[in-house]
C-alpha atoms as a PDB file:
ATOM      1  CA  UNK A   1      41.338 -92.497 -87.003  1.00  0.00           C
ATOM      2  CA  UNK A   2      45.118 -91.652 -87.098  1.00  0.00           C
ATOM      3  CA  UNK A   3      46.939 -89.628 -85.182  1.00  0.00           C
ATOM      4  CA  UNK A   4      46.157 -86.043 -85.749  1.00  0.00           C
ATOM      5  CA  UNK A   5      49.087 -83.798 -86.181  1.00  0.00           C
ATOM      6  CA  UNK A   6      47.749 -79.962 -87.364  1.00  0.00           C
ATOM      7  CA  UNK A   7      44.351 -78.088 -86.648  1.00  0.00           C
ATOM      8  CA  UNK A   8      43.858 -79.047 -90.460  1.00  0.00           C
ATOM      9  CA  UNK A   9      43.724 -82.648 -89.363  1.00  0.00           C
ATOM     10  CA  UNK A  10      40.856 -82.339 -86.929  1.00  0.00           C
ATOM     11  CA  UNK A  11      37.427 -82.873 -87.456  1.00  0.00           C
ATOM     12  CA  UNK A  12      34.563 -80.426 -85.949  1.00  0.00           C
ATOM     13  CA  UNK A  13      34.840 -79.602 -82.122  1.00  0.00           C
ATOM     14  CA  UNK A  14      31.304 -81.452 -81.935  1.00  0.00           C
ATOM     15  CA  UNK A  15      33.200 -84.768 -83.101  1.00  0.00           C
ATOM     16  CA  UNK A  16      36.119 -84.295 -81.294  1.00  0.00           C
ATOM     17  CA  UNK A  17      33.825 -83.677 -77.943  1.00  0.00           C
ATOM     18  CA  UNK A  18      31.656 -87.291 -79.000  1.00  0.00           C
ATOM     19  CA  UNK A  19      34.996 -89.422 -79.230  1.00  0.00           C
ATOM     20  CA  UNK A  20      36.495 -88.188 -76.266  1.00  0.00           C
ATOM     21  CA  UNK A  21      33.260 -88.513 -74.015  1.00  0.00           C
ATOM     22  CA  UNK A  22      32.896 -92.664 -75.417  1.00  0.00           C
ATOM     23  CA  UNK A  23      36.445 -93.134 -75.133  1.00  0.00           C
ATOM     24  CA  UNK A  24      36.006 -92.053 -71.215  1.00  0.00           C
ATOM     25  CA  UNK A  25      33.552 -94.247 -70.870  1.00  0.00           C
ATOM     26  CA  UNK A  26      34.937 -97.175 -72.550  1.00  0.00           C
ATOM     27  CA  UNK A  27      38.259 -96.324 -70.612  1.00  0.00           C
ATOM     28  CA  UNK A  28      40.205 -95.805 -73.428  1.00  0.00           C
ATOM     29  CA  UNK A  29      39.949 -99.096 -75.261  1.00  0.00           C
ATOM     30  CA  UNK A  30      37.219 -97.477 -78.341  1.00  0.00           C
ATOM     31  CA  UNK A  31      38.370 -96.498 -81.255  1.00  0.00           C
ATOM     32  CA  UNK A  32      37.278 -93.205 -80.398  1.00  0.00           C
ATOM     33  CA  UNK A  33      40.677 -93.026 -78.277  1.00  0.00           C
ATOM     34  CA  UNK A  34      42.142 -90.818 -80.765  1.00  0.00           C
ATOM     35  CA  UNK A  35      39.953 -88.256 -79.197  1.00  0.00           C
ATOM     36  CA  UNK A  36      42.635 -87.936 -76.701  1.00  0.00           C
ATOM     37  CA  UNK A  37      44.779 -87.351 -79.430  1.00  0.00           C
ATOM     38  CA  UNK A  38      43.418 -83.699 -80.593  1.00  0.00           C
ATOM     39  CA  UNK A  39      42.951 -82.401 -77.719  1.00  0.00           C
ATOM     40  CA  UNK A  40      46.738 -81.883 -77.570  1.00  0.00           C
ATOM     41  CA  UNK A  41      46.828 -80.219 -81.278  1.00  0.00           C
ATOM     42  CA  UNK A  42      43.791 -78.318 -80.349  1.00  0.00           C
ATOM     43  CA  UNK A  43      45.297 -77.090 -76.974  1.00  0.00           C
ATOM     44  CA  UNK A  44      48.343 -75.839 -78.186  1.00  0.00           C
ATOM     45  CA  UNK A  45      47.090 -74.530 -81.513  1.00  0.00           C
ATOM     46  CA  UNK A  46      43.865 -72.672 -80.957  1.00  0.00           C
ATOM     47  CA  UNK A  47      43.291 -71.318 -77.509  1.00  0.00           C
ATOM     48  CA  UNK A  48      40.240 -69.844 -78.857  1.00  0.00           C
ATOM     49  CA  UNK A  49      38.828 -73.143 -80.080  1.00  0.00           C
ATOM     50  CA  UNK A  50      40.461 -75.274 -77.334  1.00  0.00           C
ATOM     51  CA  UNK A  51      38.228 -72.947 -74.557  1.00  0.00           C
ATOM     52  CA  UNK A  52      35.230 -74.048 -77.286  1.00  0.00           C
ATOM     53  CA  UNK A  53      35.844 -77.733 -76.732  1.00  0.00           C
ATOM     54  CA  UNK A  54      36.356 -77.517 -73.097  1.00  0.00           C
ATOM     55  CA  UNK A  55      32.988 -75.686 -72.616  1.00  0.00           C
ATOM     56  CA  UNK A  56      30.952 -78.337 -74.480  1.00  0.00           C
ATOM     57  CA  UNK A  57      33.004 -81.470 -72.964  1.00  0.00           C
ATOM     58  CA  UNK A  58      31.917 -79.758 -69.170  1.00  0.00           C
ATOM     59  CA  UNK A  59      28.380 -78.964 -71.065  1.00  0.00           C
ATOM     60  CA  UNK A  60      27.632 -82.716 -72.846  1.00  0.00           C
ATOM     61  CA  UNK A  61      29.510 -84.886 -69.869  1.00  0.00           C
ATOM     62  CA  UNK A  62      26.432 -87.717 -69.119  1.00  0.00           C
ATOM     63  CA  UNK A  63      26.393 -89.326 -65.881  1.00  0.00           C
ATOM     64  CA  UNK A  64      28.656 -92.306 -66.672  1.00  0.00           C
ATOM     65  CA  UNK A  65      31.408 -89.602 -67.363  1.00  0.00           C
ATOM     66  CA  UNK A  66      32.327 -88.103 -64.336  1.00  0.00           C
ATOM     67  CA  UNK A  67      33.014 -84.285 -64.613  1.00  0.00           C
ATOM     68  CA  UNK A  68      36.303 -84.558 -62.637  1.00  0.00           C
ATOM     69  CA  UNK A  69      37.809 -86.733 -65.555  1.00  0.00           C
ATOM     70  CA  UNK A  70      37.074 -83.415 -67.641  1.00  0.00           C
ATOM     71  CA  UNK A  71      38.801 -81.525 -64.753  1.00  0.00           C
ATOM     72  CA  UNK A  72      41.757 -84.039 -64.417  1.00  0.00           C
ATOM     73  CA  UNK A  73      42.332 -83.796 -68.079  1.00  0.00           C
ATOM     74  CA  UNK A  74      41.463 -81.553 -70.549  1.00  0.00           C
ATOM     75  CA  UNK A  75      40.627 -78.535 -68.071  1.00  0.00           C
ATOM     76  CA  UNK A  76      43.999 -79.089 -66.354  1.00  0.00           C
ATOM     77  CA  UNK A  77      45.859 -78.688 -69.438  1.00  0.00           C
ATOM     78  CA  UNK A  78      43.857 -75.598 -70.427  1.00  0.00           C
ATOM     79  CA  UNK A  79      44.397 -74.116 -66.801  1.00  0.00           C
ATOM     80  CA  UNK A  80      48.315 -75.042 -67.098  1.00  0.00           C
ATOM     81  CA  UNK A  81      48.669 -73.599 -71.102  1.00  0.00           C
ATOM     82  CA  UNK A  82      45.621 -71.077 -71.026  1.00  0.00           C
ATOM     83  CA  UNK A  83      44.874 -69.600 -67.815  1.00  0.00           C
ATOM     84  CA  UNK A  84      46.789 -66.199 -67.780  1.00  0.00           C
ATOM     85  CA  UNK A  85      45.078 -64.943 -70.739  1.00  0.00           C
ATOM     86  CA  UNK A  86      41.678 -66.539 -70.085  1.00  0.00           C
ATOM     87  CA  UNK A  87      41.513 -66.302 -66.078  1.00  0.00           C
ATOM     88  CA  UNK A  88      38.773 -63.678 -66.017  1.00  0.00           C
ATOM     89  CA  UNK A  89      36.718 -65.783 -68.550  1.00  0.00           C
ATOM     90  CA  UNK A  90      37.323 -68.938 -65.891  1.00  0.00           C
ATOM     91  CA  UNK A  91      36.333 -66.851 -62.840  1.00  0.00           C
ATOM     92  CA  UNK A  92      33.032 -66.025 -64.686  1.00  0.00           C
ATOM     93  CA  UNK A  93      32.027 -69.577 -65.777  1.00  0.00           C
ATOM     94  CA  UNK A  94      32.734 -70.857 -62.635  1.00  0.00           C
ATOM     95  CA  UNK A  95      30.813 -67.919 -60.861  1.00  0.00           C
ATOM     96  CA  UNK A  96      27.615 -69.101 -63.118  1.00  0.00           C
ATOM     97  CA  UNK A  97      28.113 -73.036 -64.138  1.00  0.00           C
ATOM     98  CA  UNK A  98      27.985 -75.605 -60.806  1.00  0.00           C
ATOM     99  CA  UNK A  99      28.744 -78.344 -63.663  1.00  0.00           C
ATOM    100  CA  UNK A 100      32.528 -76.008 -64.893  1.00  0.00           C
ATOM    101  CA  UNK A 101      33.277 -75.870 -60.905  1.00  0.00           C
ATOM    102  CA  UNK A 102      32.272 -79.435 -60.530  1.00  0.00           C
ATOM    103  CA  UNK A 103      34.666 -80.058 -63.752  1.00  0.00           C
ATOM    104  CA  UNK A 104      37.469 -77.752 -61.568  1.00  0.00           C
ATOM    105  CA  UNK A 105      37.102 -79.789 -58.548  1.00  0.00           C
ATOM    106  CA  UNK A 106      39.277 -82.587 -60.540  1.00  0.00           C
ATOM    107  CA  UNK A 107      42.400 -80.168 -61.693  1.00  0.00           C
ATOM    108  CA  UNK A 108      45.563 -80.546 -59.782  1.00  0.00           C
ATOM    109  CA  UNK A 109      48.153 -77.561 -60.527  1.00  0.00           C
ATOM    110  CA  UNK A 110      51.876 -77.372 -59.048  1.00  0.00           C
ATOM    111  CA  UNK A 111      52.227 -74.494 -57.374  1.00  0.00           C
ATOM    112  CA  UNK A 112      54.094 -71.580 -59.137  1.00  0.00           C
ATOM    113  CA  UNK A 113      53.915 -73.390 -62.700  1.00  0.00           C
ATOM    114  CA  UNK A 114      51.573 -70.423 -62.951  1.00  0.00           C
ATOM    115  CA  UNK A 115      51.599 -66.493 -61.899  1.00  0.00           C
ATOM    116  CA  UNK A 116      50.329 -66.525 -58.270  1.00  0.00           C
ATOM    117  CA  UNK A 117      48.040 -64.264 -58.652  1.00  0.00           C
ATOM    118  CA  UNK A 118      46.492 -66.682 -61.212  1.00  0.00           C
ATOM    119  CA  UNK A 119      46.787 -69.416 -59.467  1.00  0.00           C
ATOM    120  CA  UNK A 120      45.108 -67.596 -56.635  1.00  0.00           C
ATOM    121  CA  UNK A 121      41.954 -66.464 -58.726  1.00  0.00           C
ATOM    122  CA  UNK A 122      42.086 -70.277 -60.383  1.00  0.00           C
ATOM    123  CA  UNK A 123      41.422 -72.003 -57.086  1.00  0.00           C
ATOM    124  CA  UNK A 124      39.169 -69.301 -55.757  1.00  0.00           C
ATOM    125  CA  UNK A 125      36.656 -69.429 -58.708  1.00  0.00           C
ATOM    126  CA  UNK A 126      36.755 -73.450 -57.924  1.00  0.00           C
ATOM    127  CA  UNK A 127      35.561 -72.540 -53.981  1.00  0.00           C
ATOM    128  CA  UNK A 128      38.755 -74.436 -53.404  1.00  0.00           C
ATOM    129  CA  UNK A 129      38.500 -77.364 -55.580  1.00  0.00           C
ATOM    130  CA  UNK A 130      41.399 -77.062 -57.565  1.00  0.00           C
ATOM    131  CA  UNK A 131      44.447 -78.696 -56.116  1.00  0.00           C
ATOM    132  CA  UNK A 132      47.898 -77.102 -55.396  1.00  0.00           C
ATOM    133  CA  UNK A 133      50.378 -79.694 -55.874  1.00  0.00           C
ATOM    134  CA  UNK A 134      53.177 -78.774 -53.301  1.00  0.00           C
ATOM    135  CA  UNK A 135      51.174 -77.810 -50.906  1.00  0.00           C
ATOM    136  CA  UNK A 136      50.987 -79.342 -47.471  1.00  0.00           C
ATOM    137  CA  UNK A 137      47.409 -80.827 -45.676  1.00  0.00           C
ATOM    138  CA  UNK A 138      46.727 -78.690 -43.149  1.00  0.00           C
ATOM    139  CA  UNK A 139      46.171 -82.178 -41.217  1.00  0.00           C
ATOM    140  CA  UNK A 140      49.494 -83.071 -42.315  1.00  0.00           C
ATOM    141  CA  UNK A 141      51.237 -79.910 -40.934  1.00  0.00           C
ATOM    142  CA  UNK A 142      49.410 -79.775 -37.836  1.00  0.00           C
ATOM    143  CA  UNK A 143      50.972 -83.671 -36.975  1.00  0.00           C
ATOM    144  CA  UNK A 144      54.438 -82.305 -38.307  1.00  0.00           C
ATOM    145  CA  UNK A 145      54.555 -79.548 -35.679  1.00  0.00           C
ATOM    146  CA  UNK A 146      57.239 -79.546 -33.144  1.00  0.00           C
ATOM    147  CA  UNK A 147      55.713 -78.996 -29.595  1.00  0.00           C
ATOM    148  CA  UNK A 148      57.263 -76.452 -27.334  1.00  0.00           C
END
């Protein structure tokens, strides 16, 4: 399938979900690569729908698809474009779906690209899971202290 430029060009989120789940597992060398493709269109052109197709990806995953590629991927992006309008919707999926906080678990955000407060409610409703880039290992401070 070619490139898909507009939300006109995209097939059902069903199909879209099913070519991005066997291009995962055939890492990216399927023809069902251009999966990858709409998520971007959908993403920035239907928040509505892009939520849609991030539910059933977490939701459909099998075994051979790790959730965290869902979380390093397509729920980062939503998190990064999305999450000040749909925070309260994230809080409550994660609150009642292990497999959406699994999916969270493999997110990394730089801190401030979003509202702290969002951030803040973002990597509470993942118990912690999603990653703050910029922020220092506690380990990592700990050796860095100077001793008095």
């Amino acid at each position: 399938m070619p490139f898909l430029h507009t939300l006109a060009d995209l097939p059902e989120d069903e199909v879209i979900v099913e070519g991005y789940i066997r291009a995962c597992q055939a890492g990216w060398k399927d023809p069902d690569a251009w999966a990858a493709d709409g998520w971007p269109v959908v993403l920035f052109g239907d928040a509505e729908r892009a939520w849609r197709v991030l539910l059933l990806l977490v939701e459909r995953a099998p075994d051979d698809v790790p959730l965290s590629l869902v979380g390093a991927g397509p729920m980062e992006d939503f998190f990064n474009e999305h999450a000040p309008a749909f925070v309260d919707r994230i809080e409550e999926r994660a609150r009642r779906d292990p497999r959406f906080r699994e999916a969270m678990a493999g997110a990394w955000l730089s801190r401030g690209a979003l509202p702290a407060d969002i951030e803040e409610r973002v990597v509470r409703a993942s118990a912690g899971g999603v990653l703050l880039l910029g922020d220092t290992p506690p380990d990592a401070r700990r050796r860095g202290k100077k001793r008095g």
